[in-house]
N, C-alpha and C. Protein backbone atom coordinates (compact mmCIF):
# COMPACT_ATOMS: atom_id res chain seq x y z
N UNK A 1 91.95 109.15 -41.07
CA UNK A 1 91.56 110.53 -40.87
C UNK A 1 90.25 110.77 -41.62
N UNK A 2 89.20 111.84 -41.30
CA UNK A 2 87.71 111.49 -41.47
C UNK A 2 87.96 112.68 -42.64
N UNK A 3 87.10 112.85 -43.28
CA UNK A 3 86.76 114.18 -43.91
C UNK A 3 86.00 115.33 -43.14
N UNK A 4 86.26 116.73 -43.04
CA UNK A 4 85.08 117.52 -42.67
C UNK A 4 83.97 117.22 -43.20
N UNK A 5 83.29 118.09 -42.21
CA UNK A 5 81.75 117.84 -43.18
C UNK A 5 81.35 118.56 -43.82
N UNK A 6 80.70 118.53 -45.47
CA UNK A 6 80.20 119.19 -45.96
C UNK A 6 79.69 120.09 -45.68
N UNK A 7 79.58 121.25 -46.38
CA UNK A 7 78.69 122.65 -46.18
C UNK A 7 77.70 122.17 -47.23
N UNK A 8 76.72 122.78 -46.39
CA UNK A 8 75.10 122.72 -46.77
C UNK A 8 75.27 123.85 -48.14
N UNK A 9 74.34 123.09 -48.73
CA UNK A 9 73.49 123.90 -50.10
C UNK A 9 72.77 124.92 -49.36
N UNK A 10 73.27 126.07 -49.94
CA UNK A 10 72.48 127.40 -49.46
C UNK A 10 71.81 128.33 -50.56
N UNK A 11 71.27 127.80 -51.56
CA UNK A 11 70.91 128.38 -52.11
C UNK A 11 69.48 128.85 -52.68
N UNK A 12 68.83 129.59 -53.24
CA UNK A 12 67.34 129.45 -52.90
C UNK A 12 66.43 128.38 -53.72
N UNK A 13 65.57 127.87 -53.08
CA UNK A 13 64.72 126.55 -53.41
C UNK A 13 64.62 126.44 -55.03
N UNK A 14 64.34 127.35 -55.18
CA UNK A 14 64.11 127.49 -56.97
C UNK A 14 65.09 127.01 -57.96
N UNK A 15 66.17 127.59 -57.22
CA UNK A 15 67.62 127.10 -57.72
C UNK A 15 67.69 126.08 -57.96
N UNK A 16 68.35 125.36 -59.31
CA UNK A 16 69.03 123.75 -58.93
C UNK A 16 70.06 123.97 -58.69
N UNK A 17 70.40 122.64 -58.12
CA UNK A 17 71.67 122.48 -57.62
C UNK A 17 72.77 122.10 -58.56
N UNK A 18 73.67 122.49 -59.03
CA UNK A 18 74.44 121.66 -59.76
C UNK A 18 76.15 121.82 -59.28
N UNK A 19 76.88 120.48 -59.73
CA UNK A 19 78.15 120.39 -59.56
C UNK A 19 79.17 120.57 -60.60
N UNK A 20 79.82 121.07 -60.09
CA UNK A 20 81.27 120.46 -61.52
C UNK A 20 82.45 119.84 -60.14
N UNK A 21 82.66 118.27 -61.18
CA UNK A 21 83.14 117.66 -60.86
C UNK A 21 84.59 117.00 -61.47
N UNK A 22 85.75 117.03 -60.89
CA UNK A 22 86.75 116.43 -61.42
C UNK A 22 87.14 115.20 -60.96
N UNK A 23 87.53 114.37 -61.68
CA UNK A 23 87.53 112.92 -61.28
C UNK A 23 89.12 112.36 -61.83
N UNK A 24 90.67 112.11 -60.76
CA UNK A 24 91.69 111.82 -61.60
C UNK A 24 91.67 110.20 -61.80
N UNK A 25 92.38 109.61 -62.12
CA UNK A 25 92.95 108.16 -62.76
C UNK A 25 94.11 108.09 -62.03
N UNK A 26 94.57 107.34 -61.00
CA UNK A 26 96.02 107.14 -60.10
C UNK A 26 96.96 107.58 -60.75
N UNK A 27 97.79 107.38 -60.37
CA UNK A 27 99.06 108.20 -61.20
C UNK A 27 99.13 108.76 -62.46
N UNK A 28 98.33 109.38 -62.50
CA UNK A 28 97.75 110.18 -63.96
C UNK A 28 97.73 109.23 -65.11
N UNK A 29 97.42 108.00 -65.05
CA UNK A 29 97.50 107.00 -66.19
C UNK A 29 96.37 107.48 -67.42
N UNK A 30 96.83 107.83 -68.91
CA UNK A 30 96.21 108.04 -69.93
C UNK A 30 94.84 107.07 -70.32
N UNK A 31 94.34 106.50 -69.87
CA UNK A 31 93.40 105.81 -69.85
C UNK A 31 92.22 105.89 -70.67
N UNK A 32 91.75 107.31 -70.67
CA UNK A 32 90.50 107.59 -70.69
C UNK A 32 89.99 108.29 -72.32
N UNK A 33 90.66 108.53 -72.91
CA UNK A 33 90.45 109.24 -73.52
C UNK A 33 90.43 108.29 -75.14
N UNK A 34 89.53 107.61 -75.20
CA UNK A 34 89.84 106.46 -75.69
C UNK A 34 88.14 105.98 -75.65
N UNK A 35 87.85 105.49 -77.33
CA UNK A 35 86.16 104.60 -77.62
C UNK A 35 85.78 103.91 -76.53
N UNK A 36 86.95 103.26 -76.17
CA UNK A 36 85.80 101.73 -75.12
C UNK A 36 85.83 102.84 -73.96
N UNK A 37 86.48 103.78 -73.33
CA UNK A 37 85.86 103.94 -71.97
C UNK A 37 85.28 105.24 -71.99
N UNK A 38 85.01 105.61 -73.42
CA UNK A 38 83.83 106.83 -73.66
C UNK A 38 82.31 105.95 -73.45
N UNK A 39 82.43 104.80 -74.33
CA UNK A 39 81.45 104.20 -74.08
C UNK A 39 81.28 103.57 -72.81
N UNK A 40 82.10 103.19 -71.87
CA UNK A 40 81.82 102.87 -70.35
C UNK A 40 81.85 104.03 -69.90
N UNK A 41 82.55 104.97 -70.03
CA UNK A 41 81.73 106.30 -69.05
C UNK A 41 79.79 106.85 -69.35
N UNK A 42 79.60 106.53 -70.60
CA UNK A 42 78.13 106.70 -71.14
C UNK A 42 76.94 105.47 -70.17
N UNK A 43 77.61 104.15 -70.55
CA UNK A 43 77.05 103.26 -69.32
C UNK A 43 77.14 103.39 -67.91
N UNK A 44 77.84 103.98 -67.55
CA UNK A 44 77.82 104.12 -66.35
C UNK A 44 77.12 105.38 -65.71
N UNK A 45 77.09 105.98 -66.68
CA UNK A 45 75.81 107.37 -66.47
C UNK A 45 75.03 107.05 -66.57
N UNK A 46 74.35 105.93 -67.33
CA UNK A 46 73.37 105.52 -67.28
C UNK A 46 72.78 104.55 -66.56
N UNK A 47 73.73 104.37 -65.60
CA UNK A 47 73.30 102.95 -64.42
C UNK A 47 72.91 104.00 -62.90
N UNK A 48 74.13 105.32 -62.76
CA UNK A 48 74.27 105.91 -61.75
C UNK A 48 72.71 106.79 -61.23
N UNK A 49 72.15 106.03 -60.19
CA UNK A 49 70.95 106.48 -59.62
C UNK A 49 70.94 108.26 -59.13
N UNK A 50 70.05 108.58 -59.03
CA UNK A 50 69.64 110.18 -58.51
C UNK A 50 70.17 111.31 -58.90
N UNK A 51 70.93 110.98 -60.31
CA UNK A 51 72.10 112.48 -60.68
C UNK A 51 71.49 112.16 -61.66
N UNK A 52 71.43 113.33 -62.54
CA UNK A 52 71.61 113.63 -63.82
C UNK A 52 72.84 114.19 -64.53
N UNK A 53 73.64 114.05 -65.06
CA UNK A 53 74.81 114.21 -66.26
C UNK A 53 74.68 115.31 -67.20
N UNK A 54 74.77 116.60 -67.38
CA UNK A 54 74.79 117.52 -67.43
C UNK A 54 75.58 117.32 -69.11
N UNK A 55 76.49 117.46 -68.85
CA UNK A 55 78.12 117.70 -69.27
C UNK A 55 79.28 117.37 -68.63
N UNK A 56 79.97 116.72 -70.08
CA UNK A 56 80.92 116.00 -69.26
C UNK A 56 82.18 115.64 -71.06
N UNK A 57 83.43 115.89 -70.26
CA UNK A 57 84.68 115.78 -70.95
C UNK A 57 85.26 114.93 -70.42
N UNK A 58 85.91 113.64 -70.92
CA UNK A 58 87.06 112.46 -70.99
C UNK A 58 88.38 113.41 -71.51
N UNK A 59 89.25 113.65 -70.51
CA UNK A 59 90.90 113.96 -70.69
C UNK A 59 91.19 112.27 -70.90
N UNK A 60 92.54 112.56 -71.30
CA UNK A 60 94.00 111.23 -70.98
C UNK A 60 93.76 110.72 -69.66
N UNK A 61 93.55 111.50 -68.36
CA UNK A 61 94.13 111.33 -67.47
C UNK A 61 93.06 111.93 -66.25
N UNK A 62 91.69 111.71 -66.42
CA UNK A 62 90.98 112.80 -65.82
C UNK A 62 89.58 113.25 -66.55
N UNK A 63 88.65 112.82 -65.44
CA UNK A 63 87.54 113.81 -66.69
C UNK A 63 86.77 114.67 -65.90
N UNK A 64 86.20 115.74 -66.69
CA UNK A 64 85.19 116.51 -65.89
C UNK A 64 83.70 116.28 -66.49
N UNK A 65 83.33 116.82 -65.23
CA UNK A 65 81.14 116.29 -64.78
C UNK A 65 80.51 117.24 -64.68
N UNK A 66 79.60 117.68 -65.12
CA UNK A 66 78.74 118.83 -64.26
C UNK A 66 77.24 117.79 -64.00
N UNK A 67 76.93 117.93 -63.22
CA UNK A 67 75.78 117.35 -62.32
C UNK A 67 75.07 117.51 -61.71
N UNK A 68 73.74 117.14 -61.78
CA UNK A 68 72.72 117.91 -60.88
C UNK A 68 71.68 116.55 -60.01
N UNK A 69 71.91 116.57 -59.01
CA UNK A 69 70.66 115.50 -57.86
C UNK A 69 69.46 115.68 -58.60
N UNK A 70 68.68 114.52 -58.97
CA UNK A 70 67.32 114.93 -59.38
C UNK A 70 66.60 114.56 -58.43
N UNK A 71 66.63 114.09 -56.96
CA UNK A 71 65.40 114.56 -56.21
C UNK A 71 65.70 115.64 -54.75
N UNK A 72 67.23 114.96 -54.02
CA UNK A 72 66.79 115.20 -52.96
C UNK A 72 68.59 116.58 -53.10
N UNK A 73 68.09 117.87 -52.71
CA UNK A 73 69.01 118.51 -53.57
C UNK A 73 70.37 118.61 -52.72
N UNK A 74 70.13 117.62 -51.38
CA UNK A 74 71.38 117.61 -50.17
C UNK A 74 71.89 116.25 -50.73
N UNK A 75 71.63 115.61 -51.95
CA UNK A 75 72.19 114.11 -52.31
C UNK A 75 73.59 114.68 -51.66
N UNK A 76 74.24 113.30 -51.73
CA UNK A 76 75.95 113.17 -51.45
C UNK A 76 76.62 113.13 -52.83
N UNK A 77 77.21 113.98 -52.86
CA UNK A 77 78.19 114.01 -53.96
C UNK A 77 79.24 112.87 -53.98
N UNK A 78 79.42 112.45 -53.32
CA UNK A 78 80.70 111.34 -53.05
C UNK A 78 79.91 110.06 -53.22
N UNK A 79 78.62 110.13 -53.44
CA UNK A 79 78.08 108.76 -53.76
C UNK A 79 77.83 108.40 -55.04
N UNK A 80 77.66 109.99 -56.05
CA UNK A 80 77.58 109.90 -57.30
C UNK A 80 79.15 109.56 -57.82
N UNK A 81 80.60 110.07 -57.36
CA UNK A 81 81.60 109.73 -58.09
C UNK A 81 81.66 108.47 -57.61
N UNK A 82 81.25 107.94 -56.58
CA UNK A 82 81.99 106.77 -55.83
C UNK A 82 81.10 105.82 -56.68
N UNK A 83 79.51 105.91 -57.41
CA UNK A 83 79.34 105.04 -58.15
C UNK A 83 79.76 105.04 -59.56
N UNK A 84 80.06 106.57 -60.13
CA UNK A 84 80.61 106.47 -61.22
C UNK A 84 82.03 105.46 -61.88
N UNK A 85 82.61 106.12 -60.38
CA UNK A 85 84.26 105.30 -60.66
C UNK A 85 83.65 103.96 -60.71
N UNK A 86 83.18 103.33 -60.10
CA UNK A 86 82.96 101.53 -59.83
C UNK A 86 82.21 101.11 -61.34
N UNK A 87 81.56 102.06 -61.97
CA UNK A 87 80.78 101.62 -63.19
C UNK A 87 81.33 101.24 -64.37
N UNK A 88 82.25 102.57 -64.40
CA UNK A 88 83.33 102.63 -65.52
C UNK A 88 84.22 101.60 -65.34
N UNK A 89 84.56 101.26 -63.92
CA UNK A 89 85.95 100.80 -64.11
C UNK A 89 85.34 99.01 -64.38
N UNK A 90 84.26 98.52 -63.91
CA UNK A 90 83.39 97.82 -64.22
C UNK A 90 83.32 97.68 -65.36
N UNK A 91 82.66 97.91 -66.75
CA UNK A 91 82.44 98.27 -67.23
C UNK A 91 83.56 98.09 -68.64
N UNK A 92 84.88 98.81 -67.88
CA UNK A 92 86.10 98.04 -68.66
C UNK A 92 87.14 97.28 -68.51
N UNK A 93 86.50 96.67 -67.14
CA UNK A 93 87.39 95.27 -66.71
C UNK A 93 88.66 95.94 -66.42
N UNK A 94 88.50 96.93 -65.77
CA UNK A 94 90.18 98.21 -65.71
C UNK A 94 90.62 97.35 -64.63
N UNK A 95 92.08 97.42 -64.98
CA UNK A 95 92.79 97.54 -64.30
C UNK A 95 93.77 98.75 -63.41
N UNK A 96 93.49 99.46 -63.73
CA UNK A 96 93.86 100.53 -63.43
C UNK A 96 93.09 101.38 -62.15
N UNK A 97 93.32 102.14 -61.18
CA UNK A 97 92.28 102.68 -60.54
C UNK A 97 92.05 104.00 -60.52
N UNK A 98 91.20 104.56 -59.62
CA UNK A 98 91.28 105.91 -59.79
C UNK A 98 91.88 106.88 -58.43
N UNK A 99 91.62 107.82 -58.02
CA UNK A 99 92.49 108.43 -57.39
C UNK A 99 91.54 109.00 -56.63
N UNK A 100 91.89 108.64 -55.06
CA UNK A 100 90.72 108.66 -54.23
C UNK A 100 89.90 110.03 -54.10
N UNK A 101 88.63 109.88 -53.84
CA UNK A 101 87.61 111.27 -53.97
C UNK A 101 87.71 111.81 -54.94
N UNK A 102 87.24 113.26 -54.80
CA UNK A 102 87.44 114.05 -56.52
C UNK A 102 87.68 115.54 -55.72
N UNK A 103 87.72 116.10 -56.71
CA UNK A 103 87.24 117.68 -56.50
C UNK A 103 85.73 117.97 -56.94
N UNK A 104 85.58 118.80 -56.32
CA UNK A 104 84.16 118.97 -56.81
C UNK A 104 83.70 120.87 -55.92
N UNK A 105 82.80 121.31 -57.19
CA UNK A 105 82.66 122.72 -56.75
C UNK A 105 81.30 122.79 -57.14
N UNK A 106 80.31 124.02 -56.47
CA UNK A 106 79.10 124.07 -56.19
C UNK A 106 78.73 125.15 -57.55
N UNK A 107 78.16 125.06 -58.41
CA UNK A 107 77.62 126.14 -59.04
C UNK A 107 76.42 126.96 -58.67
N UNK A 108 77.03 128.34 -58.53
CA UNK A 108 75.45 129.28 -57.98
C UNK A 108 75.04 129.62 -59.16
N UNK A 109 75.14 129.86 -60.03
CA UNK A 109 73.96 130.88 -60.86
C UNK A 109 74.42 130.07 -62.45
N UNK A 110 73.68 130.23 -63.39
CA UNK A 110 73.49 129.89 -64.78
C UNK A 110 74.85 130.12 -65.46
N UNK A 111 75.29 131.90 -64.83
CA UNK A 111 76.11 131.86 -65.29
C UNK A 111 77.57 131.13 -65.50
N UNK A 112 77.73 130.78 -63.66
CA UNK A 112 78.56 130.01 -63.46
C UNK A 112 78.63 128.51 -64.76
N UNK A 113 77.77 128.44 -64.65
CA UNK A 113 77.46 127.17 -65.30
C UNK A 113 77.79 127.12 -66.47
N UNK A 114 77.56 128.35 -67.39
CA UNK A 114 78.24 128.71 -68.58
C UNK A 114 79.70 128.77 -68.67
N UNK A 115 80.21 129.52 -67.94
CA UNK A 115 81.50 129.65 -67.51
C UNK A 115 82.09 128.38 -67.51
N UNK A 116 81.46 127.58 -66.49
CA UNK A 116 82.41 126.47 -66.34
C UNK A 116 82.70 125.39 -67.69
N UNK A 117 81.01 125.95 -67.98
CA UNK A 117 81.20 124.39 -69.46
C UNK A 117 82.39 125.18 -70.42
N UNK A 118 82.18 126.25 -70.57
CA UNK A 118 83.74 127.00 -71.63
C UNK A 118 84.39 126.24 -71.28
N UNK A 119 85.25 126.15 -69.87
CA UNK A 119 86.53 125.45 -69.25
C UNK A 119 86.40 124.26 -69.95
N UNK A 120 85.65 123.79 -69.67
CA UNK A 120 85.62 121.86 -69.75
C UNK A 120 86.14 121.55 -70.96
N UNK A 121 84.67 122.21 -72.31
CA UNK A 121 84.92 121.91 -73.38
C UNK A 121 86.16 122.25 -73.87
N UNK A 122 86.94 123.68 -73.35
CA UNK A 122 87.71 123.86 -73.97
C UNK A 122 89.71 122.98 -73.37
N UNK A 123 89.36 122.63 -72.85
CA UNK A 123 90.09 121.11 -71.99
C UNK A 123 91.11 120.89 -72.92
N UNK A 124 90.52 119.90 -73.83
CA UNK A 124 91.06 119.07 -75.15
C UNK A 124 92.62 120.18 -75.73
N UNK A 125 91.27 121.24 -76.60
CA UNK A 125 92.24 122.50 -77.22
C UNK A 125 93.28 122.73 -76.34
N UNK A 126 93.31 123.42 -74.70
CA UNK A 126 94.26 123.51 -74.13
C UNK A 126 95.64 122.81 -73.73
N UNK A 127 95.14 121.29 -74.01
CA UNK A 127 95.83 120.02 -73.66
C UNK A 127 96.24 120.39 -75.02
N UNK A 128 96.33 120.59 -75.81
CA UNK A 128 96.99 119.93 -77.46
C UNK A 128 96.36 119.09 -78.19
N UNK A 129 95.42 119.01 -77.61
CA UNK A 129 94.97 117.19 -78.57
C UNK A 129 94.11 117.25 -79.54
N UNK A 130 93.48 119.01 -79.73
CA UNK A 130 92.89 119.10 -81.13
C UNK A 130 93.04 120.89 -80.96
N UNK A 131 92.41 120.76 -82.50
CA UNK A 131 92.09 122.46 -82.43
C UNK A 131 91.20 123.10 -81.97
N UNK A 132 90.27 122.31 -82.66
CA UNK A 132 88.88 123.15 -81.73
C UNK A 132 88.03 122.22 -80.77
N UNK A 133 87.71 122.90 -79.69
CA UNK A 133 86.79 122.08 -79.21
C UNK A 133 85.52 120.78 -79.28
N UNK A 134 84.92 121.29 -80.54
CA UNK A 134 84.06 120.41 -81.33
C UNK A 134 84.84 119.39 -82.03
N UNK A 135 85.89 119.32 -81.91
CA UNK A 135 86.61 118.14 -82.79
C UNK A 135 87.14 117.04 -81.38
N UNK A 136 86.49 117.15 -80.38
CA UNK A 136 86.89 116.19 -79.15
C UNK A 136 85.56 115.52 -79.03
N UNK A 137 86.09 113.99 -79.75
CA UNK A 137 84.90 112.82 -79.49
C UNK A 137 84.45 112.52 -78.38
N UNK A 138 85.26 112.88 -76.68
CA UNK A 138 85.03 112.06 -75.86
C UNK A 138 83.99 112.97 -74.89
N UNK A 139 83.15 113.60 -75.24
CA UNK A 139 82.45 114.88 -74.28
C UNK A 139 80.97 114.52 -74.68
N UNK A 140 80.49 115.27 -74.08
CA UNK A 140 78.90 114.88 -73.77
C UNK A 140 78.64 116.48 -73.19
N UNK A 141 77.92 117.56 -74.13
CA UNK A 141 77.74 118.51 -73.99
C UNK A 141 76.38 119.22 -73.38
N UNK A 142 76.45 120.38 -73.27
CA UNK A 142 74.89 121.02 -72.83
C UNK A 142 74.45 121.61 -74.26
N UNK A 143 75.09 121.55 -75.52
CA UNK A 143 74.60 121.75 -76.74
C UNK A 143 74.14 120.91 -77.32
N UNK A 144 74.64 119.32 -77.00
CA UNK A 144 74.60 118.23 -77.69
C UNK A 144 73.20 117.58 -77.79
């Protein structure tokens, strides 16, 4: 069965484009949240052609992206996770896989963008796994 097709970026030229992106791990396997594949998620941002990496949180089980095409602003989103997943999992000789496609949502305005990074960062805290946000090693911020 095919996917629909994307809806076009409608937004005005000036605008960038950016994504927030969720990415799971197959059967929710805890994987991620963990030195070696903070540091293979960092390599693999840094191999992945035409995106830029915004912000970005490592869950147990799941991480979130915000992302922006740096040339062509109709890039494919499914080419940036589809090289991300292969980098990381590369990267740490995983055995494990990930869970096909992602979610992924369009940000219109700055604000959105603010908004969303609250969510992300605040991830960790909500999960239990610390108190405050700034005390989660595995993120890569728009403050940082």
């Amino acid at each position: 069965m095919g996917h629909p097709p994307r809806i076009p970026v409608w937004l005005p030229w000036e605008q960038r484009v950016i994504y927030f992106v969720t990415i799971c791990v197959a059967n929710r396997a805890p994987v991620l949240a963990n030195e070696a594949a903070f540091r293979a998620f960092k390599a693999a941002v840094g191999k992945v052609q035409h995106w830029t990496v915004l912000a970005a949180v490592l869950m147990p089980e799941h991480l979130h992206v915000i992302v922006s095409p740096t040339d062509a602003r109709d890039a494919k989103l499914g080419n940036f996770s589809a090289a991300l997943k292969r980098w990381v999992r590369r990267e740490l000789n995983a055995s494990w896989n990930w869970q096909p496609g992602c979610f992924d949502r369009l940000l219109r305005s700055d604000e959105s963008l603010h908004e969303k990074w609250l969510y992300v960062q605040d991830n960790p805290v909500r999960a239990g796994l610390v108190q405050r946000a700034a005390d989660w090693p595995y993120r890569i911020g728009l403050d940082d």
